[in-house]
PDB file of N, CA and C in Angstrom:
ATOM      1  N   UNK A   1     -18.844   8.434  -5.129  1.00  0.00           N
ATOM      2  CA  UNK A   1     -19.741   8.002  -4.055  1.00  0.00           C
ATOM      3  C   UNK A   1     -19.526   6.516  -3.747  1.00  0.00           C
ATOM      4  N   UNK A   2     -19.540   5.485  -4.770  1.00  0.00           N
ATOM      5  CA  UNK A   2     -18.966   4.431  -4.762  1.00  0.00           C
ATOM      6  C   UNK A   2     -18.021   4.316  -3.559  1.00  0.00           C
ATOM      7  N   UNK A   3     -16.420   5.150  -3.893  1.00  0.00           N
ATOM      8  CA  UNK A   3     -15.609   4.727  -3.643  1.00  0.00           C
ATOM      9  C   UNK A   3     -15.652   5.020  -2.005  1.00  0.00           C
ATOM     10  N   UNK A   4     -16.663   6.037  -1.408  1.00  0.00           N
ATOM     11  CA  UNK A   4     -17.037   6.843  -0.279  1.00  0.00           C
ATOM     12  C   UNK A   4     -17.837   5.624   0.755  1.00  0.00           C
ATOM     13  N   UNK A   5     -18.523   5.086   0.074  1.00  0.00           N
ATOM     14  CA  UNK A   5     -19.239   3.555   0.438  1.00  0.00           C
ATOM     15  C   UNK A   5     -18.355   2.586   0.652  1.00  0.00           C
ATOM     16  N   UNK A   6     -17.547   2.593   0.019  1.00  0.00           N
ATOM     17  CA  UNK A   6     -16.428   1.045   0.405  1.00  0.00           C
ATOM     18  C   UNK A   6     -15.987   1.146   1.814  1.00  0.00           C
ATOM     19  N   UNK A   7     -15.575   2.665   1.434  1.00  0.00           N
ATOM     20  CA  UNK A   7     -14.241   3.031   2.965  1.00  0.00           C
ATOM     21  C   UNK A   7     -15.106   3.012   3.604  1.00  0.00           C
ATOM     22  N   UNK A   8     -15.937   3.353   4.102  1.00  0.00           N
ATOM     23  CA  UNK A   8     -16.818   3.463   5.005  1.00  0.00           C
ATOM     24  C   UNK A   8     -17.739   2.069   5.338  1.00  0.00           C
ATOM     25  N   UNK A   9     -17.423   1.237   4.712  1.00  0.00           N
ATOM     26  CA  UNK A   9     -18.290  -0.354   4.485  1.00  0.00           C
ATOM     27  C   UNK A   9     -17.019  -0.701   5.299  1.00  0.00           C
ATOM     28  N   UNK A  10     -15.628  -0.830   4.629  1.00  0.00           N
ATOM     29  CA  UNK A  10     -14.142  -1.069   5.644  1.00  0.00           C
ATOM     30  C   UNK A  10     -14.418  -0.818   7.136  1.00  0.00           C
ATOM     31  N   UNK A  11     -14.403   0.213   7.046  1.00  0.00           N
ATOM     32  CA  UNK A  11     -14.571   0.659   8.469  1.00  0.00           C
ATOM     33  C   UNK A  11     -15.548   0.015   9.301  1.00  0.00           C
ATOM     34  N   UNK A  12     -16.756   0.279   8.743  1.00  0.00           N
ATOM     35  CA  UNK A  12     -17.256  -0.790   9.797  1.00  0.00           C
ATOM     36  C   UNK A  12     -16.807  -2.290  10.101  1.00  0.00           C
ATOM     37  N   UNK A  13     -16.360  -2.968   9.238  1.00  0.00           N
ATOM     38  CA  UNK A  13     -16.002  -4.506   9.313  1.00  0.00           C
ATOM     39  C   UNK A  13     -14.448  -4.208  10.256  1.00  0.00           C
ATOM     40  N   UNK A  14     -13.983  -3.521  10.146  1.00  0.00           N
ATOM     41  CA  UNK A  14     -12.853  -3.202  10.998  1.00  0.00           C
ATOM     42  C   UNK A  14     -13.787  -3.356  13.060  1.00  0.00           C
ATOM     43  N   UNK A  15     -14.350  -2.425  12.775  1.00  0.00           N
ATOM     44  CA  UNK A  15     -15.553  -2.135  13.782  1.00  0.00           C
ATOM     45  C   UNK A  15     -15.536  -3.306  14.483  1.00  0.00           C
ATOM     46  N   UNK A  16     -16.638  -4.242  13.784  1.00  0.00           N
ATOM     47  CA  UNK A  16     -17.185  -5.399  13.509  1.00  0.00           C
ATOM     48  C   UNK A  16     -16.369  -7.049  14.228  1.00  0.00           C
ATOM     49  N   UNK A  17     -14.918  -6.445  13.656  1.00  0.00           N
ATOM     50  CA  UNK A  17     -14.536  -7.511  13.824  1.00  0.00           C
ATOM     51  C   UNK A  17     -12.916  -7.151  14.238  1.00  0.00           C
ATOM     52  N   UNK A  18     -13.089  -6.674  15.570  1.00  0.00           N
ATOM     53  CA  UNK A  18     -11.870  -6.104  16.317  1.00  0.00           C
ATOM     54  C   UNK A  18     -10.924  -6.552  16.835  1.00  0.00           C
ATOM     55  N   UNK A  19     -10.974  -7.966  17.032  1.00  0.00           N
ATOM     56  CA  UNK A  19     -10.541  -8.959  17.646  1.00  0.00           C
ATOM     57  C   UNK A  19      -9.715  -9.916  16.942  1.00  0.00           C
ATOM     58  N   UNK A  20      -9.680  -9.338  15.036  1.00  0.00           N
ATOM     59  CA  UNK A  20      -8.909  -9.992  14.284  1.00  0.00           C
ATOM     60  C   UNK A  20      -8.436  -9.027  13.183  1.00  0.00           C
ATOM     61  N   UNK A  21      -7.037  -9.018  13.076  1.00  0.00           N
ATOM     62  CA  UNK A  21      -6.018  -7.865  12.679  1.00  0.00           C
ATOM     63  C   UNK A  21      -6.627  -7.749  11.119  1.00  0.00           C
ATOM     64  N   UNK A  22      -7.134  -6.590  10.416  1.00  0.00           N
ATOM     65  CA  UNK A  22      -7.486  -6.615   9.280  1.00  0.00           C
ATOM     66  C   UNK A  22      -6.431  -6.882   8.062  1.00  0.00           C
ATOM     67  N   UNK A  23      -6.768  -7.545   6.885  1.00  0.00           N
ATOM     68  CA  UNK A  23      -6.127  -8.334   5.727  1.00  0.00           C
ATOM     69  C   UNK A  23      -6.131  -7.184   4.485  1.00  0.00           C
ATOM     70  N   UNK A  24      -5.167  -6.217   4.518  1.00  0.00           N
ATOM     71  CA  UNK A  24      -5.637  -5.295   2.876  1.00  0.00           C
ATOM     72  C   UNK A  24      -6.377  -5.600   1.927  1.00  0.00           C
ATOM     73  N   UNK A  25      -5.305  -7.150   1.571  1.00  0.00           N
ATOM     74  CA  UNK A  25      -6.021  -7.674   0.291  1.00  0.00           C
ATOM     75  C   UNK A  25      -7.192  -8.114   0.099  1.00  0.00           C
ATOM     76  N   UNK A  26      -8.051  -8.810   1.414  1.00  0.00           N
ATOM     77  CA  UNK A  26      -8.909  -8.978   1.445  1.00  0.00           C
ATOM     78  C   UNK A  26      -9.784  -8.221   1.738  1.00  0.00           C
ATOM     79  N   UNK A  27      -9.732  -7.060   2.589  1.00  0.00           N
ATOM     80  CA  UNK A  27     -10.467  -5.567   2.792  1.00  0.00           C
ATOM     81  C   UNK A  27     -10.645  -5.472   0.648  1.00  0.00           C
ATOM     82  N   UNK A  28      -9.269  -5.186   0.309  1.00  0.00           N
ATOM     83  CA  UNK A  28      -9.720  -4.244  -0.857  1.00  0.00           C
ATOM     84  C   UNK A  28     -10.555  -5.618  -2.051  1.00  0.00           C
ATOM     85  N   UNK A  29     -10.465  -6.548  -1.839  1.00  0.00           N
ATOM     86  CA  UNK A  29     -10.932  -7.405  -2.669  1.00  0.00           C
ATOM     87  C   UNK A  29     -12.699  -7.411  -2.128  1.00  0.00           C
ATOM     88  N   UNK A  30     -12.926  -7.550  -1.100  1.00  0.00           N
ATOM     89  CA  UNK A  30     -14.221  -7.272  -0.782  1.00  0.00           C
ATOM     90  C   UNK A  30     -15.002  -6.154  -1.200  1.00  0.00           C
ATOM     91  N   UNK A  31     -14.185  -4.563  -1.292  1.00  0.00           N
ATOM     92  CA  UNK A  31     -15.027  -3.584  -2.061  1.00  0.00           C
ATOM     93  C   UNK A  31     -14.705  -3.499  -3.240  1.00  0.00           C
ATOM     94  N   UNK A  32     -14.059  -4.462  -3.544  1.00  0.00           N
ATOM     95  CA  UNK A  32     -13.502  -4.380  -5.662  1.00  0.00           C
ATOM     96  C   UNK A  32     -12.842  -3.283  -5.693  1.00  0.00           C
ATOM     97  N   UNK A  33     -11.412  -2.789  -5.113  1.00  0.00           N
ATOM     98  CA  UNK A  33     -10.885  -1.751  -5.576  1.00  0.00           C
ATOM     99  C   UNK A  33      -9.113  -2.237  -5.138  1.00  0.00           C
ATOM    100  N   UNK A  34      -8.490  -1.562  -5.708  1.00  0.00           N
ATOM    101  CA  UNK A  34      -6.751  -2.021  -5.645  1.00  0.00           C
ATOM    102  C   UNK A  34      -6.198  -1.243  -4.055  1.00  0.00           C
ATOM    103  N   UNK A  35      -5.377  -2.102  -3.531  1.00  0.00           N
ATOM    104  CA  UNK A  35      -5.107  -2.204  -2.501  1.00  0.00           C
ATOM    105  C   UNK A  35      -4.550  -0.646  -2.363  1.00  0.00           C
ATOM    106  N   UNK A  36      -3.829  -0.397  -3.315  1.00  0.00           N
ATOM    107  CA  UNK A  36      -3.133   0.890  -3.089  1.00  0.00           C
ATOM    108  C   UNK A  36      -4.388   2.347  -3.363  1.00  0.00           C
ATOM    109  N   UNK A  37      -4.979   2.026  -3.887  1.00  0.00           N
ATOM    110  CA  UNK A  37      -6.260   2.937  -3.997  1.00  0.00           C
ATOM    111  C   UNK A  37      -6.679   2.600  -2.219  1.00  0.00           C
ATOM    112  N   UNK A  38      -7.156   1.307  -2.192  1.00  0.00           N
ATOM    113  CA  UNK A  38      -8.265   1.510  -0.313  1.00  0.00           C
ATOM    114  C   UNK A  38      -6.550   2.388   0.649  1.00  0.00           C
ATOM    115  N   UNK A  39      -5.611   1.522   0.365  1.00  0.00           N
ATOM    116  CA  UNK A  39      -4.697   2.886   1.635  1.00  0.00           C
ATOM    117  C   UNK A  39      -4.742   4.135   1.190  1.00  0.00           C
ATOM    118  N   UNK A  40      -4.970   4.507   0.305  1.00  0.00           N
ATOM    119  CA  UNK A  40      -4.898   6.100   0.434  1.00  0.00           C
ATOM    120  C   UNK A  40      -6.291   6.433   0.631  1.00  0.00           C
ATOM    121  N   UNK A  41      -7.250   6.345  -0.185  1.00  0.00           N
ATOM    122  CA  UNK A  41      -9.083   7.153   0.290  1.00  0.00           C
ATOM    123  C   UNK A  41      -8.850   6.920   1.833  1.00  0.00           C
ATOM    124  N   UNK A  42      -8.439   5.276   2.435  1.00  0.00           N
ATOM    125  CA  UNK A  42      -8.989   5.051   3.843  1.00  0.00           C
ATOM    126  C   UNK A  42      -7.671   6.030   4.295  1.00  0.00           C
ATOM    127  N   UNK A  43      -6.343   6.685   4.301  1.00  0.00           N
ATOM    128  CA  UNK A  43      -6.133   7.602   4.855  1.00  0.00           C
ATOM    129  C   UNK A  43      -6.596   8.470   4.609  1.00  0.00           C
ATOM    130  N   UNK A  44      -6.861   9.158   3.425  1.00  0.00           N
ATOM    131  CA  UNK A  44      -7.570  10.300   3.281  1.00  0.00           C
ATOM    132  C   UNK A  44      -8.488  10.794   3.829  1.00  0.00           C
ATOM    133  N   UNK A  45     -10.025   9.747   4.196  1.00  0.00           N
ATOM    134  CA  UNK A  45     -10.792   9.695   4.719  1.00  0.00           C
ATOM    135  C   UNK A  45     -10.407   9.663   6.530  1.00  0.00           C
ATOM    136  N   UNK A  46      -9.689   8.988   6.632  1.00  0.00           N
ATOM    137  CA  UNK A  46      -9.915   9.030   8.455  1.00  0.00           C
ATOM    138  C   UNK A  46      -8.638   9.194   9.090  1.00  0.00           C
ATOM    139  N   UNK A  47      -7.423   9.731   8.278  1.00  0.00           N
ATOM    140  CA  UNK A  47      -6.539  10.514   8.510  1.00  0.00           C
ATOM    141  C   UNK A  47      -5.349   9.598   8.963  1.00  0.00           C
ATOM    142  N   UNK A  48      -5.659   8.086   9.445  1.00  0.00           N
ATOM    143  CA  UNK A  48      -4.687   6.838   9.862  1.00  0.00           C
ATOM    144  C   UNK A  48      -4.755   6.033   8.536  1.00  0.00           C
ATOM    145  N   UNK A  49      -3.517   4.769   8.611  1.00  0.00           N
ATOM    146  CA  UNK A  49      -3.816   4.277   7.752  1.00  0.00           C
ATOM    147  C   UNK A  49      -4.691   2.843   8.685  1.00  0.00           C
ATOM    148  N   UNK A  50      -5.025   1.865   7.434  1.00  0.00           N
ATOM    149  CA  UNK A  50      -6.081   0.766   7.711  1.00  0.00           C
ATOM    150  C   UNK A  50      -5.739   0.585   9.541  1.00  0.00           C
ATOM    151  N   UNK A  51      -4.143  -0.405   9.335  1.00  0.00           N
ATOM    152  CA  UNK A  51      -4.192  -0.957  10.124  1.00  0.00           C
ATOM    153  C   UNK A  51      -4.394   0.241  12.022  1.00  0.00           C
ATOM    154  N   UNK A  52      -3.170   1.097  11.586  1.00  0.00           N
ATOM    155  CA  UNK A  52      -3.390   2.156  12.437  1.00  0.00           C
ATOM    156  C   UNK A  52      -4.695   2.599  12.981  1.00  0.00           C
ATOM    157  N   UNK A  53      -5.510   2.677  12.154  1.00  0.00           N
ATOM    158  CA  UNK A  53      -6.808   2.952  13.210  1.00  0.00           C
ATOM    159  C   UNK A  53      -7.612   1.998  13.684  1.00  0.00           C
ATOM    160  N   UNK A  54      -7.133   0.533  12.729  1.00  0.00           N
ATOM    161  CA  UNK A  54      -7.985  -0.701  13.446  1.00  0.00           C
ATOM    162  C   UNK A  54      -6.992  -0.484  15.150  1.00  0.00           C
ATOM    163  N   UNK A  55      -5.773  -0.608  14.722  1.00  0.00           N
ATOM    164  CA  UNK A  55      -5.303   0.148  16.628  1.00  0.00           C
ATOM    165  C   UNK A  55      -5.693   0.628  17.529  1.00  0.00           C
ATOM    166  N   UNK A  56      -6.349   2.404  17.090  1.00  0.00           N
ATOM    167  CA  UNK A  56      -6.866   3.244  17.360  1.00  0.00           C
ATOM    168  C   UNK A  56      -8.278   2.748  18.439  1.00  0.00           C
ATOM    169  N   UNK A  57      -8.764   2.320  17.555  1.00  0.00           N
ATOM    170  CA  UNK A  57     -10.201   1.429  17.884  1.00  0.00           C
ATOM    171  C   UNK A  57     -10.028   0.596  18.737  1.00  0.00           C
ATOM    172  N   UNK A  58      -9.173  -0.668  18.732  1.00  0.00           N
ATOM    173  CA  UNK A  58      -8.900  -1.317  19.638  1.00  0.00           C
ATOM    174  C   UNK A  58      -8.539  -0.940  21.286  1.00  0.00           C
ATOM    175  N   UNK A  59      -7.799   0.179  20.993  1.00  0.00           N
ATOM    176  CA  UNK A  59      -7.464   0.458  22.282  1.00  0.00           C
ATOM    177  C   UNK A  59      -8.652   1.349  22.847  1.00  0.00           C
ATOM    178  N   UNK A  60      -9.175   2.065  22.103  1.00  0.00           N
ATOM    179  CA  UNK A  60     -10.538   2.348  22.416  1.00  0.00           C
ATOM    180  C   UNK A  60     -11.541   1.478  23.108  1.00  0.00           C
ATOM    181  N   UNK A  61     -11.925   0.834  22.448  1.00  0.00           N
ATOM    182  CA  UNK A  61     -12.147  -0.532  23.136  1.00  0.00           C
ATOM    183  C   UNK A  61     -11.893  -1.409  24.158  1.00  0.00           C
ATOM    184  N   UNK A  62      -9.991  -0.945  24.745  1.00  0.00           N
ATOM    185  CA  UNK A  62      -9.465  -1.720  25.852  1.00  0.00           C
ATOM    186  C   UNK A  62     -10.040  -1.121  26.840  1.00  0.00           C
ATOM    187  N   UNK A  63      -9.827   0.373  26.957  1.00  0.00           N
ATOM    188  CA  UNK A  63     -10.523   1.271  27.914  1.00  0.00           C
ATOM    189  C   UNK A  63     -11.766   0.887  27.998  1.00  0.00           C
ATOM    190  N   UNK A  64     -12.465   0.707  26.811  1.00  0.00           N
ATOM    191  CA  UNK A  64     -13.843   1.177  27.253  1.00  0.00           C
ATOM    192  C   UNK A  64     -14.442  -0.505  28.341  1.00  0.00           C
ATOM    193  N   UNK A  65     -13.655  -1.588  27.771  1.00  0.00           N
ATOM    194  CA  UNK A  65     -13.860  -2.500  28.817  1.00  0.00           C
ATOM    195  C   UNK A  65     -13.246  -3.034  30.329  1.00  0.00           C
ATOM    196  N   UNK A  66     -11.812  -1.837  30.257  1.00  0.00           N
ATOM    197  CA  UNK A  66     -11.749  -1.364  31.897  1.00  0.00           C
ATOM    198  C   UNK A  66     -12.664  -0.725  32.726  1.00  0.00           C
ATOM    199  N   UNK A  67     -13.060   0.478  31.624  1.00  0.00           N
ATOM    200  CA  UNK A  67     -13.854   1.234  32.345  1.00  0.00           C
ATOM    201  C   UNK A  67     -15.432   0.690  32.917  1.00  0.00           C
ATOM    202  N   UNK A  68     -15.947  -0.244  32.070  1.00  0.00           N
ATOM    203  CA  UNK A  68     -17.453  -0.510  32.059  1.00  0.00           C
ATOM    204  C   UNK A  68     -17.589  -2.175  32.910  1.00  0.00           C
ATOM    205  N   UNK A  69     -16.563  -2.882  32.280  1.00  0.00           N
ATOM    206  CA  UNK A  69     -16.470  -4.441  32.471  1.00  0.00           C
ATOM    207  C   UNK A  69     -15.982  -4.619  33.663  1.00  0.00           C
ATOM    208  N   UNK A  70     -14.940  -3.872  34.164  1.00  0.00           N
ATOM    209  CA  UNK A  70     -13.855  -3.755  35.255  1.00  0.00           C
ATOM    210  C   UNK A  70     -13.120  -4.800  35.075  1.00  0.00           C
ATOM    211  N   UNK A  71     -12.397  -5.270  33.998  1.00  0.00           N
ATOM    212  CA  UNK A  71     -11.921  -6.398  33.352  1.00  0.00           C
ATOM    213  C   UNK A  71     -10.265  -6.506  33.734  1.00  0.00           C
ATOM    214  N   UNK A  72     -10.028  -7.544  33.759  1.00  0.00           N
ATOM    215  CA  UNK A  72      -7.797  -7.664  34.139  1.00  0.00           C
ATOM    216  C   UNK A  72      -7.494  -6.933  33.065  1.00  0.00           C
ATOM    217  N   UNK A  73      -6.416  -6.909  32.507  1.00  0.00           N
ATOM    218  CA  UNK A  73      -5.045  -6.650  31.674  1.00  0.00           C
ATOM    219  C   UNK A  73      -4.995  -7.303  30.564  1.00  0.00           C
ATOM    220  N   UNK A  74      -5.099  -8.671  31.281  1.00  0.00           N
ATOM    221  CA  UNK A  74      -5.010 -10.092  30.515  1.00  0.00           C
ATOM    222  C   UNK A  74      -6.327 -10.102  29.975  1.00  0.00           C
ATOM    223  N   UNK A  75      -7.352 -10.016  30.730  1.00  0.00           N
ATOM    224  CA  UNK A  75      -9.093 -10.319  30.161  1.00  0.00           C
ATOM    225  C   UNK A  75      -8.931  -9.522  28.754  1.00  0.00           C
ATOM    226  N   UNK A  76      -8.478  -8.250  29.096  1.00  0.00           N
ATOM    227  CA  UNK A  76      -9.023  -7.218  27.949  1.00  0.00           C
ATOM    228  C   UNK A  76      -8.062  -7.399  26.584  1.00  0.00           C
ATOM    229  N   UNK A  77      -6.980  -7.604  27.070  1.00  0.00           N
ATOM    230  CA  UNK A  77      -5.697  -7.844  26.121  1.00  0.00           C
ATOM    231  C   UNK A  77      -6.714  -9.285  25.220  1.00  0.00           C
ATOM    232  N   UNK A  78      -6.751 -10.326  25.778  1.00  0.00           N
ATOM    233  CA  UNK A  78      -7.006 -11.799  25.363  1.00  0.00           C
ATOM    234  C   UNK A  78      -8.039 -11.283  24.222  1.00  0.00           C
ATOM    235  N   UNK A  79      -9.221 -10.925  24.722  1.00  0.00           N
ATOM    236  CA  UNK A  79     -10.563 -10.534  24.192  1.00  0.00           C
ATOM    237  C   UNK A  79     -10.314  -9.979  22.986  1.00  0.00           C
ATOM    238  N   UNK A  80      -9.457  -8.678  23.300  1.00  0.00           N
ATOM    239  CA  UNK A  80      -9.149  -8.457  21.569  1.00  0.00           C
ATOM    240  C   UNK A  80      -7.811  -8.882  21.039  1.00  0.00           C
ATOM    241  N   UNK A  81      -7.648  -9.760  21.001  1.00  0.00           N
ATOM    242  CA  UNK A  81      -7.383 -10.973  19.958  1.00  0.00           C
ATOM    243  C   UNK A  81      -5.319 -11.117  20.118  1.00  0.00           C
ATOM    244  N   UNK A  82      -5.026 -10.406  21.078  1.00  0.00           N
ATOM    245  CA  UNK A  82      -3.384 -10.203  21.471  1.00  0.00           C
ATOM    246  C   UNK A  82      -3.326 -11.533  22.014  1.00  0.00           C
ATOM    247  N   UNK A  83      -2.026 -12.181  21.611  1.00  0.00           N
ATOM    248  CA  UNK A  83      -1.691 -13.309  22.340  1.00  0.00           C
ATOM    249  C   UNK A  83      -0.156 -12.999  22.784  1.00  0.00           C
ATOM    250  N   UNK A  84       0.196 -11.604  22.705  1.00  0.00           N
ATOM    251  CA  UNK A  84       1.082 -11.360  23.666  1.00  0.00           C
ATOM    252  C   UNK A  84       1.134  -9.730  24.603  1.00  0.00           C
ATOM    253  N   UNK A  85       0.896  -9.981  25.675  1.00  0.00           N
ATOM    254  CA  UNK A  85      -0.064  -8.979  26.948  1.00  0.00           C
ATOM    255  C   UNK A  85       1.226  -7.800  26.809  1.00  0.00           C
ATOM    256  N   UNK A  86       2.204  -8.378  26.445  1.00  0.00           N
ATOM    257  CA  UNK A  86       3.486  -7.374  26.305  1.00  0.00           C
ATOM    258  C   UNK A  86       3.323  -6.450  25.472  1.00  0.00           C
ATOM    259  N   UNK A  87       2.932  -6.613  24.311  1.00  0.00           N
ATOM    260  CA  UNK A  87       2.616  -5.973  23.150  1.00  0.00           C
ATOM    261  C   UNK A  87       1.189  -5.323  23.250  1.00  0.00           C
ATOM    262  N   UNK A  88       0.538  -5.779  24.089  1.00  0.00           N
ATOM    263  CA  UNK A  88      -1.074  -5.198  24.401  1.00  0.00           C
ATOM    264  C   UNK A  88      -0.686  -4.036  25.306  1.00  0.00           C
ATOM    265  N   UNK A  89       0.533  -4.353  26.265  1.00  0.00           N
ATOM    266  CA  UNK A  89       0.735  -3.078  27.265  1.00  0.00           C
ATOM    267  C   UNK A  89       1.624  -2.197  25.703  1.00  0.00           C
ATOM    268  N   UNK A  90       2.498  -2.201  25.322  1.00  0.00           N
ATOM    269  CA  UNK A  90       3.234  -1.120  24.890  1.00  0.00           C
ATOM    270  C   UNK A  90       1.909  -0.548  23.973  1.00  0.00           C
ATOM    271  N   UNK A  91       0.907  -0.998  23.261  1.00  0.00           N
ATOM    272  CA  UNK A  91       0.250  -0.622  21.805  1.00  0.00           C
ATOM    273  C   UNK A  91      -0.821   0.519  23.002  1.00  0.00           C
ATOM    274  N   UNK A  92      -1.015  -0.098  24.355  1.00  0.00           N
ATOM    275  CA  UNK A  92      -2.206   0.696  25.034  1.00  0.00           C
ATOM    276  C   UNK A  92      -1.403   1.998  25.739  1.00  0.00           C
ATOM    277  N   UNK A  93      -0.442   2.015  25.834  1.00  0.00           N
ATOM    278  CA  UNK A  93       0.258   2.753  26.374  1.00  0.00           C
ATOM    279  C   UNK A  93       0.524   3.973  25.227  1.00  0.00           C
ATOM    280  N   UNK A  94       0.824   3.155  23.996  1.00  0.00           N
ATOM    281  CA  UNK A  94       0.915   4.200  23.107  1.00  0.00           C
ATOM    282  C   UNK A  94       0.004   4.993  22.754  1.00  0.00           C
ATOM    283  N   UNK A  95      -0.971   4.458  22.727  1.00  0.00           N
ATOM    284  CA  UNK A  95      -2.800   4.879  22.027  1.00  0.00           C
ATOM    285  C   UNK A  95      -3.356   5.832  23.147  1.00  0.00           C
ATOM    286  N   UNK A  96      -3.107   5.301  24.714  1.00  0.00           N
ATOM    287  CA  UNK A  96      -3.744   6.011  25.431  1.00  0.00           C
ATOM    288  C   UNK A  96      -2.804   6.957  26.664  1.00  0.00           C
ATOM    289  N   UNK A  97      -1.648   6.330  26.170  1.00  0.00           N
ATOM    290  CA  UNK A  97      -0.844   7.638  27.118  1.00  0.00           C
ATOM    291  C   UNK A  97      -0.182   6.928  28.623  1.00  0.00           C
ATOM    292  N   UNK A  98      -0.767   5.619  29.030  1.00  0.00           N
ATOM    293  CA  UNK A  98      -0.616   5.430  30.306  1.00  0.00           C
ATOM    294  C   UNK A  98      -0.780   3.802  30.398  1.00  0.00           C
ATOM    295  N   UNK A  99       0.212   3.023  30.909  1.00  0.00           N
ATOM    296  CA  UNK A  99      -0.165   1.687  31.298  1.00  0.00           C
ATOM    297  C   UNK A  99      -1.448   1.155  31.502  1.00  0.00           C
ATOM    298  N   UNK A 100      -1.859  -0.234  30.839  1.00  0.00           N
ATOM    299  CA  UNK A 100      -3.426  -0.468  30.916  1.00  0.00           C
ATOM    300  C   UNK A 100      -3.673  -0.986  32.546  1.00  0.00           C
ATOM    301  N   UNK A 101      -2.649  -1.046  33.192  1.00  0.00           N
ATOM    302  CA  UNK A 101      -3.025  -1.623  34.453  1.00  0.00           C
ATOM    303  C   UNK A 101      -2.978  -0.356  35.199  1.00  0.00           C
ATOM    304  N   UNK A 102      -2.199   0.769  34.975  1.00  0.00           N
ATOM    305  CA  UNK A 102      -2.541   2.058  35.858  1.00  0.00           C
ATOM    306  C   UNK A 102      -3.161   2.396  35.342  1.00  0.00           C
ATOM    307  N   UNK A 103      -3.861   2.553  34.097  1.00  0.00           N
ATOM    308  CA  UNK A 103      -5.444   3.134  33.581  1.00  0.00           C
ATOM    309  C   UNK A 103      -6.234   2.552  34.293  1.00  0.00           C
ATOM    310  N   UNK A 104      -6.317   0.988  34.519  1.00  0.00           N
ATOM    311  CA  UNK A 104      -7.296   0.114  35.241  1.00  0.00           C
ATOM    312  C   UNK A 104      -6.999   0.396  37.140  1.00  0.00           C
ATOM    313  N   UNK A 105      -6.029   0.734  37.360  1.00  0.00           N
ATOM    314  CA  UNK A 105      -5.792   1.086  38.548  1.00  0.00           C
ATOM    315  C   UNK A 105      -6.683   2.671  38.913  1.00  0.00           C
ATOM    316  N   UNK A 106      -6.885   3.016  37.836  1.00  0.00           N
ATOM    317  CA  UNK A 106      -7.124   4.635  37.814  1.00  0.00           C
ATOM    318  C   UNK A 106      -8.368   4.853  38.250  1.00  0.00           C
ATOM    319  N   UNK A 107      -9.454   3.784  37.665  1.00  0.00           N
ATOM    320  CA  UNK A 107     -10.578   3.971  37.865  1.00  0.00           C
ATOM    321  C   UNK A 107     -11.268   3.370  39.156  1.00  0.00           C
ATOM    322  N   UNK A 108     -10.530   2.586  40.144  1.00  0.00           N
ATOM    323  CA  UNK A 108     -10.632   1.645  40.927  1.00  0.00           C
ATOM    324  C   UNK A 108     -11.271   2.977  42.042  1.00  0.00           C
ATOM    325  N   UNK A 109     -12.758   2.779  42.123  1.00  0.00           N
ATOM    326  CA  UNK A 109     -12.882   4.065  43.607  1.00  0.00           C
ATOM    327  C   UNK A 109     -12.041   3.836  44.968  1.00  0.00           C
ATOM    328  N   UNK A 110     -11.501   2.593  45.051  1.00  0.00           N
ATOM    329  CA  UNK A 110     -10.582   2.408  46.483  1.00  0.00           C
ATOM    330  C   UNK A 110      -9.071   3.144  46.254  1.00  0.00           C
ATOM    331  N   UNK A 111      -8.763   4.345  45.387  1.00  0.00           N
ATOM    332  CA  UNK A 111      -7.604   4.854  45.028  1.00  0.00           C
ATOM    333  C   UNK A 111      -6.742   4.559  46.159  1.00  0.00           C
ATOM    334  N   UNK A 112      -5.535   4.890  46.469  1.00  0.00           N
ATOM    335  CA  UNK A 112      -4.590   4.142  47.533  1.00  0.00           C
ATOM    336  C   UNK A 112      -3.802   5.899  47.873  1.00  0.00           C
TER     337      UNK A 112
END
């Protein structure tokens, strides 16, 4: 149960703090357990590893502030914590299937 509490304590601080790429050692030093123990429960548990679903999330996140914020490329990229928009397009593209500027184009009601 312990060890069910950590990953799940991880996860939220992943959550929490999206905007800055998570640290193993310091993830697993925060719930007192060995680094190679938190990558496997935290795959076990949520089927990605650490960093992979802090990804997951993020791009979750990119959308969800196209969709709600109506935010640039650049706004949304910057915000969570990319300082290169190149790498924000290939990671959103990967996560969600489709360029973040034709995702953001997508939702625009003036479609063309």
């Amino acid at each position: 149960m312990k060890d069910f509490n950590a990953i799940y304590k991880i996860k939220d601080e992943l959550h929490r703090n999206i905007s800055t790429p998570p640290v193993i050692s310091q993830l697993a030093k925060d719930v007192s357990m060995s680094e190679p123990k938190l990558r496997k429960l935290f795959r076990q548990t949520f089927g990605h590893s650490v960093y992979d679903y802090y990804q997951v999330i993020r791009m979750q996140e990119a959308a969800r502030l196209f969709r709600e914020e109506k935010l640039t490329v650049s706004e949304v990229g910057y915000r969570l914590g990319f300082t290169n928009l190149s790498h924000f397009t290939r990671e959103f593209g990967k996560q969600i299937g489709v360029k973040p500027k034709k995702y953001s184009m997508s939702l625009s009601p003036l479609k063309q």
